[in-house]
C-alpha atoms as a PDB file:
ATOM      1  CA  UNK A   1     -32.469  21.737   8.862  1.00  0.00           C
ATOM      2  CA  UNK A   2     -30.089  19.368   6.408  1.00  0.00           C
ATOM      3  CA  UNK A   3     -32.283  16.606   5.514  1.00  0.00           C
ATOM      4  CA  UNK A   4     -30.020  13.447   5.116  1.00  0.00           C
ATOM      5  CA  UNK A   5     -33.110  12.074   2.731  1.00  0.00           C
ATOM      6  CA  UNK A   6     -32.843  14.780   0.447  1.00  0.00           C
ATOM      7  CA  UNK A   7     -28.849  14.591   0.351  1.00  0.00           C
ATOM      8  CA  UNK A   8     -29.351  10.735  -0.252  1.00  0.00           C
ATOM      9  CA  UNK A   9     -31.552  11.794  -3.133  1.00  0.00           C
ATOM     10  CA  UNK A  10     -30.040  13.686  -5.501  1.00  0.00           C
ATOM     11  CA  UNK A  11     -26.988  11.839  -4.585  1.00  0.00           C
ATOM     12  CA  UNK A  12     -27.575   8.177  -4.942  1.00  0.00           C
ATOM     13  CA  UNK A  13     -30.363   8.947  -7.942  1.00  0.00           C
ATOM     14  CA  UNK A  14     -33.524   9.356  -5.916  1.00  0.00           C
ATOM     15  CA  UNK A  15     -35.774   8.908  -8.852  1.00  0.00           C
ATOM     16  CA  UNK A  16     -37.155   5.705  -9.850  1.00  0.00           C
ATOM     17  CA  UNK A  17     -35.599   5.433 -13.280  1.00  0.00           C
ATOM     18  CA  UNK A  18     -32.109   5.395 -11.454  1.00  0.00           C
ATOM     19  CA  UNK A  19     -33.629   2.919  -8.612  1.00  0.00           C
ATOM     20  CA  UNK A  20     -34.779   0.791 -11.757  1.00  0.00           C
ATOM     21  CA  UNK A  21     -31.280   0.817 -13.409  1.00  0.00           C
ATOM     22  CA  UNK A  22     -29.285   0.257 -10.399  1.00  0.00           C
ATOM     23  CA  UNK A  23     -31.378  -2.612  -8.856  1.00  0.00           C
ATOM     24  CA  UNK A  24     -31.361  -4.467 -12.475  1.00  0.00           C
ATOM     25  CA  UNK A  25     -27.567  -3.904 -12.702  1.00  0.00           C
ATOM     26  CA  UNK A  26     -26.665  -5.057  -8.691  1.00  0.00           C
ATOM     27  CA  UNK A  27     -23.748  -8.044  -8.682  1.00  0.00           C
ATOM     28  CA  UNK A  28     -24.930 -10.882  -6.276  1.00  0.00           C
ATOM     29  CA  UNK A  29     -22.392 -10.278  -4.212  1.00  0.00           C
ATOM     30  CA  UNK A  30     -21.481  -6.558  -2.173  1.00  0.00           C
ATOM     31  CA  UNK A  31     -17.903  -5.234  -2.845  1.00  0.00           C
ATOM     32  CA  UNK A  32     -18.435  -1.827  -0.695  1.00  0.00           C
ATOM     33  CA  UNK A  33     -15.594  -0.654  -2.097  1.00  0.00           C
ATOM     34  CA  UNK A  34     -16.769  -0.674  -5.384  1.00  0.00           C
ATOM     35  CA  UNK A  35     -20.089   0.944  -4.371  1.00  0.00           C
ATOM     36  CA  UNK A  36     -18.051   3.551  -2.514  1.00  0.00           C
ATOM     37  CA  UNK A  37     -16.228   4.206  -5.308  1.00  0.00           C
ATOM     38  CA  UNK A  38     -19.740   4.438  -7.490  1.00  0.00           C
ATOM     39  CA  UNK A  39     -21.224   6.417  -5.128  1.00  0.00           C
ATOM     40  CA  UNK A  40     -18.712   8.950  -4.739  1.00  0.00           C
ATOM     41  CA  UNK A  41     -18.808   8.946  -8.531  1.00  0.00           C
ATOM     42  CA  UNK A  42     -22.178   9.907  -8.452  1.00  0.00           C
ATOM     43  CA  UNK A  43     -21.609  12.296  -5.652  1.00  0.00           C
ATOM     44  CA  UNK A  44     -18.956  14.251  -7.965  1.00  0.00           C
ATOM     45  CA  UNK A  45     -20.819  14.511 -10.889  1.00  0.00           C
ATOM     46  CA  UNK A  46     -23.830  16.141  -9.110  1.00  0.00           C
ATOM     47  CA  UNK A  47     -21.664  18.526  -7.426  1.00  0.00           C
ATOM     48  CA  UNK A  48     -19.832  19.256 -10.800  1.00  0.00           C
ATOM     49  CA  UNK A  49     -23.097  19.975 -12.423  1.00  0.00           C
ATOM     50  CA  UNK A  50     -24.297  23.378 -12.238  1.00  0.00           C
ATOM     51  CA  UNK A  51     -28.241  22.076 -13.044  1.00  0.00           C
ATOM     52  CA  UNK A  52     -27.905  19.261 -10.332  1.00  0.00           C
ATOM     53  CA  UNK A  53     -26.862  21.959  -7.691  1.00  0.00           C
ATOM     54  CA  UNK A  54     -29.530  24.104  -8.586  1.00  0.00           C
ATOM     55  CA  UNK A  55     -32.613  21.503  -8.100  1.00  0.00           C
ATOM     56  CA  UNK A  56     -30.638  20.086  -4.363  1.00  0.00           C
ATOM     57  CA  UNK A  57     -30.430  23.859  -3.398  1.00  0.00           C
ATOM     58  CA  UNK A  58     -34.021  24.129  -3.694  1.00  0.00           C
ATOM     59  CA  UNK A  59     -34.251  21.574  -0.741  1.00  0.00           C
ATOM     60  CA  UNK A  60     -32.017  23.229   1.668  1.00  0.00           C
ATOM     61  CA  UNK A  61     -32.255  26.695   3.298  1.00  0.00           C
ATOM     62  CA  UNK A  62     -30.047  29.819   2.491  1.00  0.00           C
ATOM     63  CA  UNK A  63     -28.512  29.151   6.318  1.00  0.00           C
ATOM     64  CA  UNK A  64     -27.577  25.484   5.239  1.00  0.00           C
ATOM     65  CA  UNK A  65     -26.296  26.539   1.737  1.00  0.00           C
ATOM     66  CA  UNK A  66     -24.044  28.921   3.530  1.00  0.00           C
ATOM     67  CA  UNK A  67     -22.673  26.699   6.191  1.00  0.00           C
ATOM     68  CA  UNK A  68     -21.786  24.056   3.167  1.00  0.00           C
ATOM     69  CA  UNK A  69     -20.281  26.854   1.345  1.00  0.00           C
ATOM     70  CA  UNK A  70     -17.777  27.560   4.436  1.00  0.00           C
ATOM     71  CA  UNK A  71     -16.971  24.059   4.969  1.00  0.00           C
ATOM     72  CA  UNK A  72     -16.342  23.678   1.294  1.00  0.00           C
ATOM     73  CA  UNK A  73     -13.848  27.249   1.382  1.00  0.00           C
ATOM     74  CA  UNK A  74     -12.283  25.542   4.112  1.00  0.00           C
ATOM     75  CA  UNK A  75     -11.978  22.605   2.310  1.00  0.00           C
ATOM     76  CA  UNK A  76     -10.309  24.410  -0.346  1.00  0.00           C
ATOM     77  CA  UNK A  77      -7.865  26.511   1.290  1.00  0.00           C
ATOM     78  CA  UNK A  78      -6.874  23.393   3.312  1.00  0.00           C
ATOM     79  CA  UNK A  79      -5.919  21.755   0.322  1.00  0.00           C
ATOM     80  CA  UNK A  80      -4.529  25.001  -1.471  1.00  0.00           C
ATOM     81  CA  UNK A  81      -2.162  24.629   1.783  1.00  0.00           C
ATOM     82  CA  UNK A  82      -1.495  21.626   1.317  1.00  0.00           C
ATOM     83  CA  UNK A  83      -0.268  21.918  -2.372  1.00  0.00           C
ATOM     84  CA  UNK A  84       2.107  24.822  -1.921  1.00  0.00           C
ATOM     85  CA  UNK A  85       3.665  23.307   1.348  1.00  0.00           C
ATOM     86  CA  UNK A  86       4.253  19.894  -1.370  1.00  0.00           C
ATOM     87  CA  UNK A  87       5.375  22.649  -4.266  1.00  0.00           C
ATOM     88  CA  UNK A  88       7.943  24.374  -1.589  1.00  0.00           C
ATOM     89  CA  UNK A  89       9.217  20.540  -0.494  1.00  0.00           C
ATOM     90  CA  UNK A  90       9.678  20.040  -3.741  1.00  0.00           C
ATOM     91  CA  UNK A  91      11.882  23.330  -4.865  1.00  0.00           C
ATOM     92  CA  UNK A  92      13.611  22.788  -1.701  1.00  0.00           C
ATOM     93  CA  UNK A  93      14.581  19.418  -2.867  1.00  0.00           C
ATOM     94  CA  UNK A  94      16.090  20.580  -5.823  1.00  0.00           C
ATOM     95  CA  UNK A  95      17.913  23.191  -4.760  1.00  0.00           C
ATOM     96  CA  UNK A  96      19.908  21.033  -2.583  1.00  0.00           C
ATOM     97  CA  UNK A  97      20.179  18.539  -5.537  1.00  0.00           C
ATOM     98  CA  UNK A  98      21.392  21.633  -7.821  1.00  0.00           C
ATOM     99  CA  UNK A  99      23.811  22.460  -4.680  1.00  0.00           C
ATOM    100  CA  UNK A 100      25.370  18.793  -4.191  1.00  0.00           C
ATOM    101  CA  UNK A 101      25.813  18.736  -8.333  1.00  0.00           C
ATOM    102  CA  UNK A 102      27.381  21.593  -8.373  1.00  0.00           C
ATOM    103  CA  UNK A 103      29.844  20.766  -5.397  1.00  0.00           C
ATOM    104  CA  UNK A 104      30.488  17.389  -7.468  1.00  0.00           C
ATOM    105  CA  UNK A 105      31.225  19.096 -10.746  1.00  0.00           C
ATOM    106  CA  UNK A 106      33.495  21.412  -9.206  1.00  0.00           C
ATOM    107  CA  UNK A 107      35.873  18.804  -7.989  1.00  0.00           C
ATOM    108  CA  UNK A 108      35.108  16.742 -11.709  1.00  0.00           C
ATOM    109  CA  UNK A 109      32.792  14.616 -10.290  1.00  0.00           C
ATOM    110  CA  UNK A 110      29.869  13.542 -13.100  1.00  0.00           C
ATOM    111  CA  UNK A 111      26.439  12.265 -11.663  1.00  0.00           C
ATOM    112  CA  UNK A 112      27.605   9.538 -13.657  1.00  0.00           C
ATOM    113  CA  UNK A 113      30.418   8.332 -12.213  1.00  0.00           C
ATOM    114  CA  UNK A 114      28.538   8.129  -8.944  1.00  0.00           C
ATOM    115  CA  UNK A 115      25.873   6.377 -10.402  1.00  0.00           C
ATOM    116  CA  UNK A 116      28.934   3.974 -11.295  1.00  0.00           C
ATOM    117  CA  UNK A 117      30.508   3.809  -7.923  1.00  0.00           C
ATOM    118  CA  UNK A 118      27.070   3.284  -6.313  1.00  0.00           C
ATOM    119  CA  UNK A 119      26.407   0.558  -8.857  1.00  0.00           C
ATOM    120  CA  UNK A 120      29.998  -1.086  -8.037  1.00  0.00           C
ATOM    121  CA  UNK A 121      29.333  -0.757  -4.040  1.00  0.00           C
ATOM    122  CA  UNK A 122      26.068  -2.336  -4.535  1.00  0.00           C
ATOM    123  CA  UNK A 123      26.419  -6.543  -4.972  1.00  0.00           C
ATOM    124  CA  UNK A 124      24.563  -8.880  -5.135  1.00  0.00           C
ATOM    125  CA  UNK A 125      24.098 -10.771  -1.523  1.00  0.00           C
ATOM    126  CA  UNK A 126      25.881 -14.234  -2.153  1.00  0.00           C
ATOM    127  CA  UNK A 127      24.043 -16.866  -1.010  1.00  0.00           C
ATOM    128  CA  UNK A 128      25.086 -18.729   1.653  1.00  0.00           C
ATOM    129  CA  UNK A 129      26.777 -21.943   0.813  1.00  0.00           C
ATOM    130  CA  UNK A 130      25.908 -25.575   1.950  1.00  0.00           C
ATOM    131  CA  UNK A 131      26.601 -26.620   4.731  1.00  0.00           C
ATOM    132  CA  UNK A 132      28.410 -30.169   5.118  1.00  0.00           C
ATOM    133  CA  UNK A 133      26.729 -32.980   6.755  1.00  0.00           C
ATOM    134  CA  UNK A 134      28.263 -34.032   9.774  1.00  0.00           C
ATOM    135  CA  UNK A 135      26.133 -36.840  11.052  1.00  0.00           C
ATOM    136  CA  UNK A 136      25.239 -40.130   9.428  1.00  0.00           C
ATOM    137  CA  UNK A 137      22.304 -42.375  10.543  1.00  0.00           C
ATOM    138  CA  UNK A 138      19.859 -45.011   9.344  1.00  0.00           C
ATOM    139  CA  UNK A 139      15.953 -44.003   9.039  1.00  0.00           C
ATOM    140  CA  UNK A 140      13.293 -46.223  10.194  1.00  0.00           C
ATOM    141  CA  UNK A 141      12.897 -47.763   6.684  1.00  0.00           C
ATOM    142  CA  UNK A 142      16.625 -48.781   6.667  1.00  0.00           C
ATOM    143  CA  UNK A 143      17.756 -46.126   4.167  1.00  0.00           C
ATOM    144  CA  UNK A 144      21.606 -43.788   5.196  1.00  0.00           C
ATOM    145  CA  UNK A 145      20.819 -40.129   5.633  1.00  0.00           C
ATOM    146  CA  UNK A 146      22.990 -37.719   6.839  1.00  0.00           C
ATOM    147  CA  UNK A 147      22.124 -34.054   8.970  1.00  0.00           C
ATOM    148  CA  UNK A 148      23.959 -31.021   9.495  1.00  0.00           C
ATOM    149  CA  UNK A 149      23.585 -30.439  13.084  1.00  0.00           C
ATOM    150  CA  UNK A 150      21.317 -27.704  12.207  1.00  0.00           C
ATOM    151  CA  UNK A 151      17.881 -27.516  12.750  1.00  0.00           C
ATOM    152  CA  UNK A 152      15.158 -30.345  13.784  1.00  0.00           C
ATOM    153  CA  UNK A 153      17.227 -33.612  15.387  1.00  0.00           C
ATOM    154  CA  UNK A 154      15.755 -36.180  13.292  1.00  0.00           C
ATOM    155  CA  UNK A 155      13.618 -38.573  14.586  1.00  0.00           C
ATOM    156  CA  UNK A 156      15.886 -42.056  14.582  1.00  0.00           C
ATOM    157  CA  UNK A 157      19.043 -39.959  16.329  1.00  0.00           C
ATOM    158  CA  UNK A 158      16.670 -38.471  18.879  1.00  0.00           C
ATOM    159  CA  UNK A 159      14.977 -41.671  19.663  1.00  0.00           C
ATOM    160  CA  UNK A 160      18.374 -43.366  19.747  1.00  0.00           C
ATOM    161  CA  UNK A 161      19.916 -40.223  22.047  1.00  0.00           C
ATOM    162  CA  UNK A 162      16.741 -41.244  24.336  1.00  0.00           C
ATOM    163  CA  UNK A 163      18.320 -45.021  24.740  1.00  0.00           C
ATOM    164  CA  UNK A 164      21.271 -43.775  25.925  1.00  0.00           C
ATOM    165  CA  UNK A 165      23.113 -43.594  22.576  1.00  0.00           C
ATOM    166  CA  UNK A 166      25.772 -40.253  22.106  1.00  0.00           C
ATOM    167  CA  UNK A 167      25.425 -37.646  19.142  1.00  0.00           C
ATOM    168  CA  UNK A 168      29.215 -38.297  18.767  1.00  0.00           C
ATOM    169  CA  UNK A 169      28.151 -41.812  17.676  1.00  0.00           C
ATOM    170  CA  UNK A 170      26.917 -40.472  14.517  1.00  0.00           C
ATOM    171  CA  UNK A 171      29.559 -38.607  13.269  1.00  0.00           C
ATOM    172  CA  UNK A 172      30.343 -38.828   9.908  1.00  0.00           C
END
């Protein structure tokens, strides 16, 4: 049977030296991300190391070795899969770039010129002017503002509205 004790072990430094270090070295606060990162860091470098495999296989049976074996071929041939399907996306890609630039350059057509056009097509969005005020009324502490008619009614044309008062009576 796997013993998740023994994979916590020689993972996340099961002898006390490493429990020594890492408790004197703890933040006082937990980013888990960061000790994922650690972790898997650790994780890596035992794998990577030939030594470090040897003393965890000494823990684990011939049937468990073998069943991590598969699931790391598997592993592998997934990704393997994965990299020549990205390779062949890729060499696709460019063959229909090569094919487009040739099309251009056949009717004299230089990538730069429609890096030129697209640059000229492509404007800046203009921003929208002012808009002119088209009411006029007196706050509470006396002072003339004006308003658009957009947005919010302001507080001294809706109370006045509420006395009976017309919006055309503020017009500018």
């Amino acid at each position: 049977m796997l013993m998740l004790g023994n994979i916590h072990k020689y993972f996340m430094g099961g002898n006390k030296i490493n429990n020594i270090i890492q408790s004197a070295t703890e933040v006082p606060y937990f980013d888990l991300n960061k000790d994922f990162k650690r972790s898997m860091s650790v994780m890596l470098q035992k794998l990577n190391n030939i030594r470090s495999l040897r003393a965890m296989a000494r823990d684990f049976s011939i049937d468990v070795l073998e069943e991590m074996l598969g699931k790391v071929r598997i592993v592998t041939e997934e990704k393997r899969n994965e990299e020549q399907f990205a390779a062949q996306q890729r060499a696709e890609q460019q063959e229909k770039i090569n094919t487009w630039l040739e099309l251009m350059q056949a009717d004299g057509i230089s990538p730069e010129e429609l890096a030129d056009m697209k640059a000229a097509l492509v404007t800046t969005p203009k921003k929208r002017a002012t808009r002119p005020a088209k009411y006029q009324f007196t706050d509470f502490n006396g002072e003339v503002k004006t308003w658009t008619g957009q947005g919010r009614t302001p507080k001294p044309i809706a109370q006045a509205m509420a006395e009976g008062k017309s919006l055309n009576d503020f017009l500018i």
